[in-house]
N, C-alpha and C. Protein backbone atom coordinates (compact mmCIF):
# COMPACT_ATOMS: atom_id res chain seq x y z
N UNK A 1 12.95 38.89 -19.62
CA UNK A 1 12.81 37.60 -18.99
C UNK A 1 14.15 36.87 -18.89
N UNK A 2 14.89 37.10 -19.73
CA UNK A 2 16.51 36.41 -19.77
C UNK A 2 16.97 36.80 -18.58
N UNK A 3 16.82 38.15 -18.21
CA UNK A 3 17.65 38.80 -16.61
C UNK A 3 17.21 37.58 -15.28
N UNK A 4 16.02 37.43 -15.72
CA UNK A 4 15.57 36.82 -14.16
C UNK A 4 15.68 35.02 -14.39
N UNK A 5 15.75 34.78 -15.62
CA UNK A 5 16.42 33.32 -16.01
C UNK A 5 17.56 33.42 -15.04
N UNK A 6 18.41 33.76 -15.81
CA UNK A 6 20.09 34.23 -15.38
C UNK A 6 20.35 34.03 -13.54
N UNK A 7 19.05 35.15 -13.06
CA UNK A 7 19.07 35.75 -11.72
C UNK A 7 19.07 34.56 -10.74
N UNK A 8 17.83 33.27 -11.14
CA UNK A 8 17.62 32.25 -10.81
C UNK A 8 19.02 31.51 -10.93
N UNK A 9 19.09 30.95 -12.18
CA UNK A 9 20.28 30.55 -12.32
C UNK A 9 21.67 30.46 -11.35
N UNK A 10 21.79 31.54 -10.98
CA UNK A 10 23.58 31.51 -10.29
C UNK A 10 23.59 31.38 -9.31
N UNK A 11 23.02 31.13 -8.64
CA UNK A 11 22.85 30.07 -7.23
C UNK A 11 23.26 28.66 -7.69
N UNK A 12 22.51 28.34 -8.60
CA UNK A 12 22.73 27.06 -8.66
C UNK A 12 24.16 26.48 -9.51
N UNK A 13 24.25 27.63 -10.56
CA UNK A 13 25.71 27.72 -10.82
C UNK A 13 26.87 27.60 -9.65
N UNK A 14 26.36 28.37 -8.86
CA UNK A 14 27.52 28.49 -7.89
C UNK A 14 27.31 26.71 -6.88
N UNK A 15 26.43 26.69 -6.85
CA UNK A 15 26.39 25.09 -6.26
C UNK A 15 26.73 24.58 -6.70
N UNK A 16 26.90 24.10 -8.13
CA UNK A 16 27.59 23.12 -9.03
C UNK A 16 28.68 23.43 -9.11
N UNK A 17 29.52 24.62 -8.97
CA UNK A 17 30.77 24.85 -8.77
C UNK A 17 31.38 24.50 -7.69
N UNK A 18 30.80 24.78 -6.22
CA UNK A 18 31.70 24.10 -5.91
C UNK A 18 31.55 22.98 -5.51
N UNK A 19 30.40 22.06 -5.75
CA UNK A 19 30.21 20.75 -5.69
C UNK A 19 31.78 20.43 -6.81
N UNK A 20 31.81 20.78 -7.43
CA UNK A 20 32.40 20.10 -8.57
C UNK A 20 34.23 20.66 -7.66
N UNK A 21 34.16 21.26 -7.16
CA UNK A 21 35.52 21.49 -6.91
C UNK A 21 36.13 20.79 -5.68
N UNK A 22 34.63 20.12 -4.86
CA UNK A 22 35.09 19.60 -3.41
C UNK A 22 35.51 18.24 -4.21
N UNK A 23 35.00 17.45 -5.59
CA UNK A 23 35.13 16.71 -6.19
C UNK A 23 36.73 16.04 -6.35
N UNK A 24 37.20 15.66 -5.56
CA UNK A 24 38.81 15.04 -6.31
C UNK A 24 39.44 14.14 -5.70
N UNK A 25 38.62 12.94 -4.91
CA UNK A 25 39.18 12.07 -4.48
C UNK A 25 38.60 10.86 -4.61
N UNK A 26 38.87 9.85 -4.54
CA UNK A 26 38.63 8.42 -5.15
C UNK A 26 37.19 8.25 -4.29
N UNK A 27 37.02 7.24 -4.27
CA UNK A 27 35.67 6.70 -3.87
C UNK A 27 35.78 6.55 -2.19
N UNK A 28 36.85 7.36 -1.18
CA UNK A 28 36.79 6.91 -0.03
C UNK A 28 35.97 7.08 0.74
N UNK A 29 35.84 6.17 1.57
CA UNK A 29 34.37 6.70 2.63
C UNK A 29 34.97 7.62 3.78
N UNK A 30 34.02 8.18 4.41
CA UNK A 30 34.60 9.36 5.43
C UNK A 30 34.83 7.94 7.14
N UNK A 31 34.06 7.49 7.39
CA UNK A 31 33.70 6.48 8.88
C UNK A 31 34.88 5.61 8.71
N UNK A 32 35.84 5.03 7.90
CA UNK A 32 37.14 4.37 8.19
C UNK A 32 37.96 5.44 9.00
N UNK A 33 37.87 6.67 8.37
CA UNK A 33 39.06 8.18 8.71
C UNK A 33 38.53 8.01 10.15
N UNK A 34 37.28 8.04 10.41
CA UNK A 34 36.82 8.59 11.46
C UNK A 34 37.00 7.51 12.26
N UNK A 35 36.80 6.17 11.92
CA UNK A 35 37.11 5.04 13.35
C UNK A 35 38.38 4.58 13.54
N UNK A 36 39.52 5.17 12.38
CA UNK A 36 41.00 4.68 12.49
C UNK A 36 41.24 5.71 13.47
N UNK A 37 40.75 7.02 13.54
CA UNK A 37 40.98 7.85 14.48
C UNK A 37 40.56 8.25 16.03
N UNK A 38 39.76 7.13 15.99
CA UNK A 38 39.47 7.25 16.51
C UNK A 38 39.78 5.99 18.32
N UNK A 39 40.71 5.27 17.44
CA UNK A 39 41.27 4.24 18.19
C UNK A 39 42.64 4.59 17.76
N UNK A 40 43.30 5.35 17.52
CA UNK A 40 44.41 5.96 17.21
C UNK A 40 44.73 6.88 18.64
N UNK A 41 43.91 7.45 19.40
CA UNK A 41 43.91 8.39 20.19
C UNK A 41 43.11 7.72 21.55
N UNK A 42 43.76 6.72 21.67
CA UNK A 42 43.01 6.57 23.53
C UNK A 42 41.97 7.67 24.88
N UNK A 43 43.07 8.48 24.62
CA UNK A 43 43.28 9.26 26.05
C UNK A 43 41.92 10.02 25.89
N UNK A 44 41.07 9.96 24.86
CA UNK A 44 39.89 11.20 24.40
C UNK A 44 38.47 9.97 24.93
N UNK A 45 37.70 11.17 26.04
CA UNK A 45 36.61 10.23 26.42
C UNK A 45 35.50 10.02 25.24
N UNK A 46 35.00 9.08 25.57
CA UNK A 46 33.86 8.68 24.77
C UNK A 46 32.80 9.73 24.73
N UNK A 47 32.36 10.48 25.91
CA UNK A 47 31.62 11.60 25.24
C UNK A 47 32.59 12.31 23.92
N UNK A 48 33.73 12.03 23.14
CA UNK A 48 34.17 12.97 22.38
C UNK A 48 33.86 12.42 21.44
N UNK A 49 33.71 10.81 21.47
CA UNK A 49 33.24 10.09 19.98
C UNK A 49 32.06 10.68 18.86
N UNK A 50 32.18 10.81 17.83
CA UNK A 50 31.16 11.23 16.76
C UNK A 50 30.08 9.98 17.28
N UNK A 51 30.55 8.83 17.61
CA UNK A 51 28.88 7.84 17.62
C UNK A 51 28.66 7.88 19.46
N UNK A 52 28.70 8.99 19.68
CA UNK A 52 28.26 8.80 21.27
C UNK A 52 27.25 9.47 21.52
N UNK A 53 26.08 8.89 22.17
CA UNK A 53 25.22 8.99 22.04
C UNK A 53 24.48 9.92 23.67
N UNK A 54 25.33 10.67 24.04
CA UNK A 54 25.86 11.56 25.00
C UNK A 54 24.71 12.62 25.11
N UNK A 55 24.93 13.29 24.21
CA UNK A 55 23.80 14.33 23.33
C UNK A 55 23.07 13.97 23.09
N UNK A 56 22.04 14.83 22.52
CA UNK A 56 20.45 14.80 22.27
C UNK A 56 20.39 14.73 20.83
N UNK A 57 20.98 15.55 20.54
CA UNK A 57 21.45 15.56 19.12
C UNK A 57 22.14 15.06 18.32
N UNK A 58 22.29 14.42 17.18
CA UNK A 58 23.92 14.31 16.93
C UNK A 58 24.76 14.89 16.19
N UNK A 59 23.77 16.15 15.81
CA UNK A 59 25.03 17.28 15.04
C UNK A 59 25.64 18.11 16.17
N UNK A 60 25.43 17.88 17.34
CA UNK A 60 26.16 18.62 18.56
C UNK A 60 27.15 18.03 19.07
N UNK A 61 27.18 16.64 18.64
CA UNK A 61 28.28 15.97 19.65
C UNK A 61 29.83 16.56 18.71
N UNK A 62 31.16 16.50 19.62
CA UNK A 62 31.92 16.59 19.45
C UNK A 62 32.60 15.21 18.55
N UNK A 63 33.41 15.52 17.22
CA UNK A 63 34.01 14.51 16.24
C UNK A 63 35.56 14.73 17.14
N UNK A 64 36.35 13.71 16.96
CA UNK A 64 37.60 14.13 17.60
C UNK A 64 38.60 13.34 16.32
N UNK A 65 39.56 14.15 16.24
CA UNK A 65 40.52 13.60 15.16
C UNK A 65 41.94 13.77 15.49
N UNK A 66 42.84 12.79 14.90
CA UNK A 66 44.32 12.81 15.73
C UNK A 66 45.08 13.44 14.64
N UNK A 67 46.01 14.04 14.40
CA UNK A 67 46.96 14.62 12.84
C UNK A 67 48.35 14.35 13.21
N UNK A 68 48.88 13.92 13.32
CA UNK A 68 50.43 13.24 13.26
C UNK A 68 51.27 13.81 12.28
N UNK A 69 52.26 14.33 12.64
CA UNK A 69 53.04 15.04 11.80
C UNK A 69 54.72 14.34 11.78
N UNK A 70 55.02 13.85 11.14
CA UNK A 70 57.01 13.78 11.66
C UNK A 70 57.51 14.09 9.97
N UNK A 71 58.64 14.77 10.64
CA UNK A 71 59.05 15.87 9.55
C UNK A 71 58.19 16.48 8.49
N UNK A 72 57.89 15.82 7.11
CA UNK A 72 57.17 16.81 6.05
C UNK A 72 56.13 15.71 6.05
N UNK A 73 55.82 14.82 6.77
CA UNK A 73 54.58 14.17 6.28
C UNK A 73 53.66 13.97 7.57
N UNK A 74 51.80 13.99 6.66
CA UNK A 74 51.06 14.51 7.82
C UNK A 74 50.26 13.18 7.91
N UNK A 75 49.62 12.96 8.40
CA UNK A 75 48.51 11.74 8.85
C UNK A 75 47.05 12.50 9.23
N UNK A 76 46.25 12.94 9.05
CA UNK A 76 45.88 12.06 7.56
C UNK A 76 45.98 13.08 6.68
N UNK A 77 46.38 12.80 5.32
CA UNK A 77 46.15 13.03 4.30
C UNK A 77 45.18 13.61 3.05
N UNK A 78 44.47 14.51 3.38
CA UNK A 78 43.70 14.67 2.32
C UNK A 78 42.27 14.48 2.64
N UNK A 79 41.94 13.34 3.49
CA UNK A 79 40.98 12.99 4.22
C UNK A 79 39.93 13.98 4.22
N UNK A 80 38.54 12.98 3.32
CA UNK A 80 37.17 14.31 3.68
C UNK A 80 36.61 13.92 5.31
N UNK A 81 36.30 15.00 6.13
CA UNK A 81 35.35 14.77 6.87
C UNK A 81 34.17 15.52 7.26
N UNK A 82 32.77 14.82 7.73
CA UNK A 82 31.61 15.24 7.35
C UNK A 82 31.56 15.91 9.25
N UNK A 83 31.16 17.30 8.43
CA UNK A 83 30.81 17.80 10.39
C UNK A 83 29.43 19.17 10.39
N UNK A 84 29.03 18.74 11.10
CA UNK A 84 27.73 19.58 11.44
C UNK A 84 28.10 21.12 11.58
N UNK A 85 27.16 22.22 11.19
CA UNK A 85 27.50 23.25 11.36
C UNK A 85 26.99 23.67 12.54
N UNK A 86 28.57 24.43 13.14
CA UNK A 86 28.78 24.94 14.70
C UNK A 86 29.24 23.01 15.28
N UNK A 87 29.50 22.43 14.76
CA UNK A 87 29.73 20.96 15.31
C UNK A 87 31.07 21.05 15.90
N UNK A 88 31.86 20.71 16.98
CA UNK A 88 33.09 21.47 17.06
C UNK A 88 34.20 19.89 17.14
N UNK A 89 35.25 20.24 16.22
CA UNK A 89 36.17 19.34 15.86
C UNK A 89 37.00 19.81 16.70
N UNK A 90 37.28 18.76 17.78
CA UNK A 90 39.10 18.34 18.06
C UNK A 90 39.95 17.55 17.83
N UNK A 91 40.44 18.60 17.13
CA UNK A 91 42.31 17.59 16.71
C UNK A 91 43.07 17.76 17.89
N UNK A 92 43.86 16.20 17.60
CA UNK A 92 45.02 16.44 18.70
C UNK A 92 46.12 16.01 17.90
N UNK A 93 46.47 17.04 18.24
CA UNK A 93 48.48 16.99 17.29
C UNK A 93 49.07 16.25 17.94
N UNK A 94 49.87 15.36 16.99
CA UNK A 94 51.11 15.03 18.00
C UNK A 94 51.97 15.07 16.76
N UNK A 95 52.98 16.01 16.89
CA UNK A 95 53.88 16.45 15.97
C UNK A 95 55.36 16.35 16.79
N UNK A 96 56.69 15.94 15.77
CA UNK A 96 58.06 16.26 16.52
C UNK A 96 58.65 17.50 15.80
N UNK A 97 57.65 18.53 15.42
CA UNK A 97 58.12 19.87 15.17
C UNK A 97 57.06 20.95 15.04
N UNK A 98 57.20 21.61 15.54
CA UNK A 98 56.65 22.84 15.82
C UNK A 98 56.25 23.65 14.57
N UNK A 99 54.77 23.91 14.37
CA UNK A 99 54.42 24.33 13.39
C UNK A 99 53.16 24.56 13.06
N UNK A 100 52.74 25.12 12.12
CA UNK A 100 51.06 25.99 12.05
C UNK A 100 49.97 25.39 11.17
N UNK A 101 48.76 25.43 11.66
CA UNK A 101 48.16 24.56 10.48
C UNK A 101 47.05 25.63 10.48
N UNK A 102 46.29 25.68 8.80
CA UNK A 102 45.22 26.96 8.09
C UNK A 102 44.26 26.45 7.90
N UNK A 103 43.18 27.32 8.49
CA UNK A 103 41.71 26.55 8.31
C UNK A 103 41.04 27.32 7.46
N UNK A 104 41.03 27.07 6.19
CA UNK A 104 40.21 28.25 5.04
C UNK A 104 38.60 28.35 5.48
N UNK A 105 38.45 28.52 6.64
CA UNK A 105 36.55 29.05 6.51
C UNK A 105 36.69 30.17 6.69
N UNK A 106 35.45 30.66 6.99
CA UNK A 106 34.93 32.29 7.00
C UNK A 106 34.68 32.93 8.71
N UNK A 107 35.12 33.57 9.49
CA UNK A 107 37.01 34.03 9.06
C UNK A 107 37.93 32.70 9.06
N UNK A 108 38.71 32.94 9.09
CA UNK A 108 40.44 31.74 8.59
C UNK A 108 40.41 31.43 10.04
N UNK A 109 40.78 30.69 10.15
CA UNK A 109 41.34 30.36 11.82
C UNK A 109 42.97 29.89 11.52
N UNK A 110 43.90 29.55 12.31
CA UNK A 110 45.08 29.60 12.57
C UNK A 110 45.45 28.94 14.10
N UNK A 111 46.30 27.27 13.55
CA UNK A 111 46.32 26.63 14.54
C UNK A 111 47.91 26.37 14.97
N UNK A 112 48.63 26.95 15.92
CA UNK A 112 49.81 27.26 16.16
C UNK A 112 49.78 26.13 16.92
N UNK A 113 50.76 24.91 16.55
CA UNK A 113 51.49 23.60 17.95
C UNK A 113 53.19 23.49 17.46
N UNK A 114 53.30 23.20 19.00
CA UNK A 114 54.62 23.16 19.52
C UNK A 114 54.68 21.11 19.43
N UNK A 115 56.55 20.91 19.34
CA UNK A 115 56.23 19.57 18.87
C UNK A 115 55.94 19.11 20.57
N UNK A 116 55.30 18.24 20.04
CA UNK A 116 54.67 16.67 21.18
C UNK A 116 53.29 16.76 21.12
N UNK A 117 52.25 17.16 21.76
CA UNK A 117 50.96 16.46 21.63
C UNK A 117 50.38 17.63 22.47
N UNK A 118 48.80 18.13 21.61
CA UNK A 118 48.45 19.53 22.06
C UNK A 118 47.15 19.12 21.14
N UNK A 119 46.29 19.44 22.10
CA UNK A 119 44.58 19.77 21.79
C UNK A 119 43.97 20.90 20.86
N UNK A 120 43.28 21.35 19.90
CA UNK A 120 42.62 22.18 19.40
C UNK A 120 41.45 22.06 19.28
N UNK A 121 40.11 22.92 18.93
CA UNK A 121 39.26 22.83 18.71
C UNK A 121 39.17 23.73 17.21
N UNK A 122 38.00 23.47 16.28
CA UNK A 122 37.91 24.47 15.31
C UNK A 122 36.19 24.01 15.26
N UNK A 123 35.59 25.06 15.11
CA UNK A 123 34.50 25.27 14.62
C UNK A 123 33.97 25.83 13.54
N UNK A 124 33.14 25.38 12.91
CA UNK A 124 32.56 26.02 11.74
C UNK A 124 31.41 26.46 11.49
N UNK A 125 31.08 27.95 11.42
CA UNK A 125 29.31 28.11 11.39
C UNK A 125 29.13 28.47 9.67
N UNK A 126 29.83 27.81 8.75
CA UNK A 126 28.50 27.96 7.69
C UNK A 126 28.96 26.90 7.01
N UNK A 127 27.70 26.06 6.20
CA UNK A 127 28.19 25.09 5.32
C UNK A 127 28.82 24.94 4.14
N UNK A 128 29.44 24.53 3.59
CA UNK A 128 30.70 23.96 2.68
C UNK A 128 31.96 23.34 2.94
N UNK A 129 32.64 23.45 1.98
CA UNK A 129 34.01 22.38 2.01
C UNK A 129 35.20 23.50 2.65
N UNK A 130 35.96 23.16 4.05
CA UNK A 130 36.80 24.05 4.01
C UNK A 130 37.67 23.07 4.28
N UNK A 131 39.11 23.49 4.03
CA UNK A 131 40.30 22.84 3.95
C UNK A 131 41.05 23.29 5.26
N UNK A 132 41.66 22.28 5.50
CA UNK A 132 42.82 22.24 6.65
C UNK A 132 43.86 22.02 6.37
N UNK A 133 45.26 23.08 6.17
CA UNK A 133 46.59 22.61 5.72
C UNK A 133 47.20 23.04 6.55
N UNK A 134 48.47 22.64 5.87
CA UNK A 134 50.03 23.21 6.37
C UNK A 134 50.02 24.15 5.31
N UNK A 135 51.44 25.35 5.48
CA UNK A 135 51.69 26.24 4.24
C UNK A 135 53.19 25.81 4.30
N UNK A 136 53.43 24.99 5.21
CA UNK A 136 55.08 24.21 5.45
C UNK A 136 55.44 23.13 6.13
N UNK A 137 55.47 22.34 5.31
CA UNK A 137 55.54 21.78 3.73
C UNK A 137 53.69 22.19 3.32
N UNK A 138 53.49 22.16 2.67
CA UNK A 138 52.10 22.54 1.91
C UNK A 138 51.50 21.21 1.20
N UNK A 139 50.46 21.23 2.46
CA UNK A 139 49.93 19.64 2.60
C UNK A 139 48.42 20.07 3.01
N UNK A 140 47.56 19.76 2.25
CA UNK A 140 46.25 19.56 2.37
C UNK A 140 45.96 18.51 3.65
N UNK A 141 45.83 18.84 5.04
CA UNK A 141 45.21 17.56 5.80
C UNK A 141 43.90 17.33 5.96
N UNK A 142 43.02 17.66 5.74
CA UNK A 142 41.39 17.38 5.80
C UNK A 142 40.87 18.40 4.91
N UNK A 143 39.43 17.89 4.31
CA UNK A 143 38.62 18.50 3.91
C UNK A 143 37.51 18.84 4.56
N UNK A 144 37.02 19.36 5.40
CA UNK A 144 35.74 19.63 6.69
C UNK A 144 34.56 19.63 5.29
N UNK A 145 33.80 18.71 5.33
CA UNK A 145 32.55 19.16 4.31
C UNK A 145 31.35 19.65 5.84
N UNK A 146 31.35 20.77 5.59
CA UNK A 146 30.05 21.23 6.57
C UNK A 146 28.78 21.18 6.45
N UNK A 147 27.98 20.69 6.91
CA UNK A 147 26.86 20.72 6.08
C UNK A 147 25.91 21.42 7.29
């Protein structure tokens, strides 16, 4: 009977793990990130807004996010954001140097911009926390919590 205790068990182990690991930032709310960015970036139509009501749905609509880069520092920072699975995020870079940003989901994606201002999309089909960095300078810019 201990085997199938156990068996039960590590699911939920593993949920509490990485609940506990997406765990490390102050009390911020995700909807400031999302409306500073969202008036940060003009040129993106309102069907791209997370509150547009465009769709039928609203885990289908498109979130749109801006990432600003000049020299080693990124905008935003660390920033969690909440996105539907298969929900598709566009960032728009506007960087004055040329350079790559890593999307740890399942597979990795890999976002190559040239400096000035360039569109991406990333999608995610399974839920959890995946990270968005640089590996130069090595800067955590978002946390995608997928749900």
């Amino acid at each position: 009977m201990s085997g199938r205790v156990l068996t039960r068990l590590a699911p939920v182990v593993l949920v509490l793990a990485a609940s506990l690991t997406a765990c490390g930032g102050d009390a911020d709310t995700d909807p400031p990130a999302a409306d500073q960015t969202a008036t940060s970036s003009p040129s993106e139509s309102p069907a791209e807004s997370p509150e547009s009501p465009s769709d039928s749905g609203a885990e289908s609509d498109t979130v749109a996010l801006t990432v600003t880069r000049e020299g080693d520092s990124f905008t935003p920072n660390g920033e969690r954001v909440e996105l539907g699975i298969d929900q598709p995020l566009v960032l728009t870079i506007e960087a004055d140097e040329a350079g790559e940003l890593h999307v740890h989901s399942t597979p990795e994606q890999e976002i190559s911009y040239d400096a000035g201002t360039s569109e991406h999309e990333i999608v995610v089909d399974r839920p959890g926390v995946v990270e968005v960095e640089s590996h130069d300078p090595d800067v955590i810019l978002l946390q995608l919590e997928v749900r």
